[in-house]
N, C-alpha and C. Protein backbone atom coordinates (compact mmCIF):
# COMPACT_ATOMS: atom_id res chain seq x y z
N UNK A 1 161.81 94.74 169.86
CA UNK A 1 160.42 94.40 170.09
C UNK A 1 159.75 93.92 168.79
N UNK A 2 160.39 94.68 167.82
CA UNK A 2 159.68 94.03 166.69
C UNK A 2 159.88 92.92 166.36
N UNK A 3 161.36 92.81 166.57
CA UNK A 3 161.48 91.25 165.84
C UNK A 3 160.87 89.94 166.66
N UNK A 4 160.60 90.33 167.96
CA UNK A 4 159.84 89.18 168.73
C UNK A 4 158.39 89.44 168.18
N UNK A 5 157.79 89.89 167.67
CA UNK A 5 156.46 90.29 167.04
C UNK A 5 156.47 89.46 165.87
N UNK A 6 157.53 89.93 165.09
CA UNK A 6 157.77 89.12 164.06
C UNK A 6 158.10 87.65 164.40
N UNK A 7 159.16 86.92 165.17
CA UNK A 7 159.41 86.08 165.59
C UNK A 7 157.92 85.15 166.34
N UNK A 8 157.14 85.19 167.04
CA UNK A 8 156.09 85.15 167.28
C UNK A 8 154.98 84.61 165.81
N UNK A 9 154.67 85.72 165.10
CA UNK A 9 153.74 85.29 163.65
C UNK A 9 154.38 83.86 163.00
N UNK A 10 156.05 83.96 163.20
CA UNK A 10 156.20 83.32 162.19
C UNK A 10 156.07 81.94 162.57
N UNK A 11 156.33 81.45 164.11
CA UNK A 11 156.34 80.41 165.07
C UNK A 11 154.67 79.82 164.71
N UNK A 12 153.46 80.95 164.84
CA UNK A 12 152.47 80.62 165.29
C UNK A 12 151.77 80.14 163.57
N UNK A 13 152.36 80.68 162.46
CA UNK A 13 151.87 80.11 161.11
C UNK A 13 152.49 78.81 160.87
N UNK A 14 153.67 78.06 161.58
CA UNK A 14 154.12 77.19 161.34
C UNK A 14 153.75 75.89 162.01
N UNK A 15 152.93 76.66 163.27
CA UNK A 15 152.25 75.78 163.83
C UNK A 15 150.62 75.41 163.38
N UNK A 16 150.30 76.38 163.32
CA UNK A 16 148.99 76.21 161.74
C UNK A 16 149.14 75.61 160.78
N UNK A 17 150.69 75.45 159.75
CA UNK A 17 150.83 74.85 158.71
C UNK A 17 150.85 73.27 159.11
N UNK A 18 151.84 73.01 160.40
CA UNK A 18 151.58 71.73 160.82
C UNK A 18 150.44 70.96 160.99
N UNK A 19 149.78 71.89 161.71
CA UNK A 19 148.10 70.77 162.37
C UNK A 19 147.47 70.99 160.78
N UNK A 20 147.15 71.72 160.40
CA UNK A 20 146.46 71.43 158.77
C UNK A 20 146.99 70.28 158.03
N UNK A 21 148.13 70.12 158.25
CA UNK A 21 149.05 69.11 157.52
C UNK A 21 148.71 67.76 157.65
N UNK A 22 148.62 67.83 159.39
CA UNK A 22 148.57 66.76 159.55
C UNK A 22 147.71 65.47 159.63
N UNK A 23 147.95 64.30 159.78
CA UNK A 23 146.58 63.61 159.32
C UNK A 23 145.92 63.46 160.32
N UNK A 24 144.45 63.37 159.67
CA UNK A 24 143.51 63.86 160.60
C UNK A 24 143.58 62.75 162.11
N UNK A 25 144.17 61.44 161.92
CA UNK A 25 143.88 60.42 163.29
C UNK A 25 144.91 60.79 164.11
N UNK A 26 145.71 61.58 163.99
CA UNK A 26 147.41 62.00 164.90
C UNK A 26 146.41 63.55 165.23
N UNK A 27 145.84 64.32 164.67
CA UNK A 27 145.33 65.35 165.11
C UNK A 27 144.41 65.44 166.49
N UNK A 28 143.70 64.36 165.92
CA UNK A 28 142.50 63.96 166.62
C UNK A 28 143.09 63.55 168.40
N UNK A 29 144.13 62.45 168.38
CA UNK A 29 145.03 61.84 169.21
C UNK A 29 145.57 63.08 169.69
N UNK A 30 146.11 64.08 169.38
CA UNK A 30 146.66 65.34 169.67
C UNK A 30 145.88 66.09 170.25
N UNK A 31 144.66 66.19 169.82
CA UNK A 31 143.52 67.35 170.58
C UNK A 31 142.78 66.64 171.52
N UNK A 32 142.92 65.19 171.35
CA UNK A 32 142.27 64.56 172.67
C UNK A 32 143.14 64.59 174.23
N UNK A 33 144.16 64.84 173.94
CA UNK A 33 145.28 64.86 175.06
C UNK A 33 145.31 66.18 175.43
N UNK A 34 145.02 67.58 174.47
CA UNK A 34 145.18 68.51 174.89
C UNK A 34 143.86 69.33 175.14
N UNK A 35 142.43 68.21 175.11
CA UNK A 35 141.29 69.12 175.41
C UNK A 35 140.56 69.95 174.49
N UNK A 36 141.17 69.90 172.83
CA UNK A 36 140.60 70.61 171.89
C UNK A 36 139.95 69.84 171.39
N UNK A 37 138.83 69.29 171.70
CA UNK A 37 138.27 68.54 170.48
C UNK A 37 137.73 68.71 169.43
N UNK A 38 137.03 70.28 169.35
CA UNK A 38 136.56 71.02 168.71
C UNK A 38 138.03 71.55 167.24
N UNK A 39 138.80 71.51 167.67
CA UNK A 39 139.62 71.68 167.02
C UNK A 39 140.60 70.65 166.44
N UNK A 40 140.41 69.15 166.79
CA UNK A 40 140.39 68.10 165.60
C UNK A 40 139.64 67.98 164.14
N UNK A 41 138.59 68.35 164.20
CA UNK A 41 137.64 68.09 162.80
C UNK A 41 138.39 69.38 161.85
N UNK A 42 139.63 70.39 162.60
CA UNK A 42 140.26 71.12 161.39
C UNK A 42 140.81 70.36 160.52
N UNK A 43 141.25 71.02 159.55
CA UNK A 43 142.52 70.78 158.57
C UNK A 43 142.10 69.98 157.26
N UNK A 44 143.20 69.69 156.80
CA UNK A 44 142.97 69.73 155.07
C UNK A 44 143.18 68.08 155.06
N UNK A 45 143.97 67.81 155.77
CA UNK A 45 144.40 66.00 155.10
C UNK A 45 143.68 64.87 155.42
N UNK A 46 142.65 64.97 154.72
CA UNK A 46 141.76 63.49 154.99
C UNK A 46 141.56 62.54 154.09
N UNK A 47 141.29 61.66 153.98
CA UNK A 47 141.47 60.26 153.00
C UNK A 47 140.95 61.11 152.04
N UNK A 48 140.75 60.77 150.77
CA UNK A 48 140.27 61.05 149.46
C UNK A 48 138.64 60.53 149.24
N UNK A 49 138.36 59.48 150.57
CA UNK A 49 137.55 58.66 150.34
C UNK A 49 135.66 60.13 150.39
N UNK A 50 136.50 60.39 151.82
CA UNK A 50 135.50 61.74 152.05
C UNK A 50 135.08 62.78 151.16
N UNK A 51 135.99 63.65 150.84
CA UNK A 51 135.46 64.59 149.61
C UNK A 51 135.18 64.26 147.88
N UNK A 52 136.24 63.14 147.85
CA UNK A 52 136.07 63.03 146.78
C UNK A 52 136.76 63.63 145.28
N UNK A 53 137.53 64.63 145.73
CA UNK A 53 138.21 65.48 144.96
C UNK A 53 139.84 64.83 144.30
N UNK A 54 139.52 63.85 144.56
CA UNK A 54 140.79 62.90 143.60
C UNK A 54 139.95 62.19 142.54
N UNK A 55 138.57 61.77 142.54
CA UNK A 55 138.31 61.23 141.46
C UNK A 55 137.98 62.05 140.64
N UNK A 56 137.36 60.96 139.13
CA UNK A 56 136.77 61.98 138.26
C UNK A 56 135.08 61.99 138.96
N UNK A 57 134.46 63.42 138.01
CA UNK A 57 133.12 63.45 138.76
C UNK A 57 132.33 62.33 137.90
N UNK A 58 131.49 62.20 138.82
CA UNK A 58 130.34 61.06 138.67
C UNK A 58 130.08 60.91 137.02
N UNK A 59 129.64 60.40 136.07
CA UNK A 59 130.08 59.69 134.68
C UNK A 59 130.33 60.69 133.51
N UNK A 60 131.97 60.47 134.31
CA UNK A 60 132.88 61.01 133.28
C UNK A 60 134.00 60.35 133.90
N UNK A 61 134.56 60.04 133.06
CA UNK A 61 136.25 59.24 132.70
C UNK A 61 136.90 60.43 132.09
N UNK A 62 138.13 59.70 132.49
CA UNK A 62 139.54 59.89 131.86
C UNK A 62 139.59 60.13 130.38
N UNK A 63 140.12 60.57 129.86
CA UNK A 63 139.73 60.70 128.14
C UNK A 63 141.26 59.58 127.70
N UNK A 64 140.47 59.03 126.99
CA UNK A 64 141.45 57.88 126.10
C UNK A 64 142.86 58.54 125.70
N UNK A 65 143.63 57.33 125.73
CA UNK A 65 145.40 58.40 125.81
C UNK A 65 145.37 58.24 124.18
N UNK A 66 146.17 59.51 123.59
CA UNK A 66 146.80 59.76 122.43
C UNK A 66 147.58 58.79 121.50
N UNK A 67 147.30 58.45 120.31
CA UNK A 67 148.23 57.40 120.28
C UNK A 67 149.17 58.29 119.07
N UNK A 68 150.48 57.72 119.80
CA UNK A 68 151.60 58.74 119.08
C UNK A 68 151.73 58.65 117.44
């Protein structure tokens, strides 16, 4: 019994790790077929364009490279 308990958690985090994973227009396509729509706008992988957390912040640059 336990190990189906266990077996179970480990199925259901892997299916969490997936939809977080995945990108958000296959999610979206995914929860529209299965009625979650509320549960498209999850997860982590969205363009860079949205948060913003790939650039540098607003005026500040890159610092000039080292010269050897």
């Amino acid at each position: 019994m336990q190990q189906w308990i266990v077996g179970i958690a480990v199925v259901l985090a892997a299916v969490y790790a997936v939809w977080s994973f995945t990108p958000e227009r296959w999610r979206q396509r995914l929860a529209n077929r299965l009625g979650w729509q509320r549960a498209a706008s999850t997860g982590g992988c969205h363009s860079c364009d949205e948060c913003g957390s790939c650039q540098a912040p607003a005026g500040q640059s890159d610092p000039p490279p080292k010269r050897g």
